[in-house]
Protein backbone atom coordinates (compact mmCIF):
# COMPACT_ATOMS: atom_id res chain seq x y z
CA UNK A 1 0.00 0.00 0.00
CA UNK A 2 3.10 2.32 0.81
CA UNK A 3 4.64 1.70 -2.25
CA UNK A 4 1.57 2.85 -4.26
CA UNK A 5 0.66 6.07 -2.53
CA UNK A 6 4.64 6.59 -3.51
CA UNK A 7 4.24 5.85 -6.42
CA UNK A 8 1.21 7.99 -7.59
CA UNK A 9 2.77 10.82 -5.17
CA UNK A 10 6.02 10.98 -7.70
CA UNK A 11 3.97 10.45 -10.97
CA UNK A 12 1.99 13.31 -9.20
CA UNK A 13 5.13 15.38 -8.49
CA UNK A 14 6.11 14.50 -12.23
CA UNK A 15 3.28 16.22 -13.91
CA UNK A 16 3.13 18.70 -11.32
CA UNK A 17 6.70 19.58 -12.58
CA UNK A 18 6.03 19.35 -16.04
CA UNK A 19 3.08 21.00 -15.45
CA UNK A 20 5.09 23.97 -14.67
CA UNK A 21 7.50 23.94 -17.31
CA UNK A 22 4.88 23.88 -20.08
CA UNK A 23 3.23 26.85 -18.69
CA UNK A 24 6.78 28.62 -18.10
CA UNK A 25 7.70 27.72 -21.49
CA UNK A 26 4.33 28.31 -23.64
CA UNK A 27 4.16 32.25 -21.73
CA UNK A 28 7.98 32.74 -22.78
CA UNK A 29 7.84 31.35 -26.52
CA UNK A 30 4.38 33.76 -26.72
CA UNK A 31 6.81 36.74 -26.59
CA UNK A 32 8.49 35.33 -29.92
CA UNK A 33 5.42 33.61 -31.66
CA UNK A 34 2.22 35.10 -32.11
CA UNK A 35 0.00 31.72 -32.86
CA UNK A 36 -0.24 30.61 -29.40
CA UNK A 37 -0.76 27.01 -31.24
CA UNK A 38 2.40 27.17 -32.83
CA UNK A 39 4.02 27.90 -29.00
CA UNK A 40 2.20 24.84 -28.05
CA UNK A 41 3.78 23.22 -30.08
CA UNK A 42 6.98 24.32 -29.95
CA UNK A 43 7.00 23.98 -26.33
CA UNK A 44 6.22 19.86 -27.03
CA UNK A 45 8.56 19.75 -29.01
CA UNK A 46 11.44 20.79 -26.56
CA UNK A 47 10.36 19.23 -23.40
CA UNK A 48 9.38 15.67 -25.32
CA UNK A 49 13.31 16.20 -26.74
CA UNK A 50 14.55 17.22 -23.31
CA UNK A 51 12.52 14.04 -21.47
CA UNK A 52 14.39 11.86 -24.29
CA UNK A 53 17.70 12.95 -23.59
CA UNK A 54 17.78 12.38 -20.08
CA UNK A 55 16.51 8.71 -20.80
CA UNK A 56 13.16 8.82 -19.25
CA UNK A 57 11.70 6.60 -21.59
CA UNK A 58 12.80 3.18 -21.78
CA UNK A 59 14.86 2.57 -25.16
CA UNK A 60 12.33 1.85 -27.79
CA UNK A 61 9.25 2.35 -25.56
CA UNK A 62 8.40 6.61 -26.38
CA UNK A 63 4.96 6.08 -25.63
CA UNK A 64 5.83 7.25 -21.28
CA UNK A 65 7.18 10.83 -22.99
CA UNK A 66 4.36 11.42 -25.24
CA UNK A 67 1.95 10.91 -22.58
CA UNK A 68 3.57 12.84 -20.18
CA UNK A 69 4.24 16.04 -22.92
CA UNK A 70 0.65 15.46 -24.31
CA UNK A 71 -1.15 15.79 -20.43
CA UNK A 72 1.13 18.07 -19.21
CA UNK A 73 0.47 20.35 -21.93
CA UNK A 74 -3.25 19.66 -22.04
CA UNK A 75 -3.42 20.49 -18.43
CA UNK A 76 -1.60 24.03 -19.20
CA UNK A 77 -4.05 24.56 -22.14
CA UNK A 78 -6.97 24.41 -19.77
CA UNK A 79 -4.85 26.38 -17.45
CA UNK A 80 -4.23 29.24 -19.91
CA UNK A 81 -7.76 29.05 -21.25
CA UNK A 82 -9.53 29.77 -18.23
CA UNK A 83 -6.78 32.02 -16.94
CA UNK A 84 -8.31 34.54 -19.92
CA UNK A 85 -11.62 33.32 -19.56
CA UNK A 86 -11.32 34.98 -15.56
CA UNK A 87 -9.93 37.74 -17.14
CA UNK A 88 -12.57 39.12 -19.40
């Protein structure tokens, strides 16, 4: 049981973290590029590389980084949606 709630509290930590960095980096790359969708992207892009790098996929297993990079960033999307929805 204690190895579970560790478990889910590092994946938690892990998309907490990542989380972060797509927000940080989306906001940032919106200074250069104008189509926030194009940022989005971008911003996959670079963390999905970065993930890869350090080897926190398995070798030929991608599918824990594109999960990871595809929630993450969904979770920022909603994030930055209602952000400006609050706003108006």
């Amino acid at each position: 049981m204690a190895d579970t709630l560790l478990t889910l509290f590092a994946l938690g930590a892990l998309l907490a973290g990542t989380t972060l960095v797509a927000l940080v980096t989306v906001i940032a790359l919106g200074g250069f590029i104008r189509r926030r969708s194009v940022a989005f992207g971008t911003s996959m892009l670079m963390l999905g590389l970065l993930l890869h790098a350090i080897g926190f996929a398995p070798p030929g297993n991608p599918w824990p980084v594109v999960i990871l990079v595809g929630v993450s960033h969904g979770i920022a999307a909603l994030v930055l949606w209602w952000k400006g929805r609050v706003a108006r």
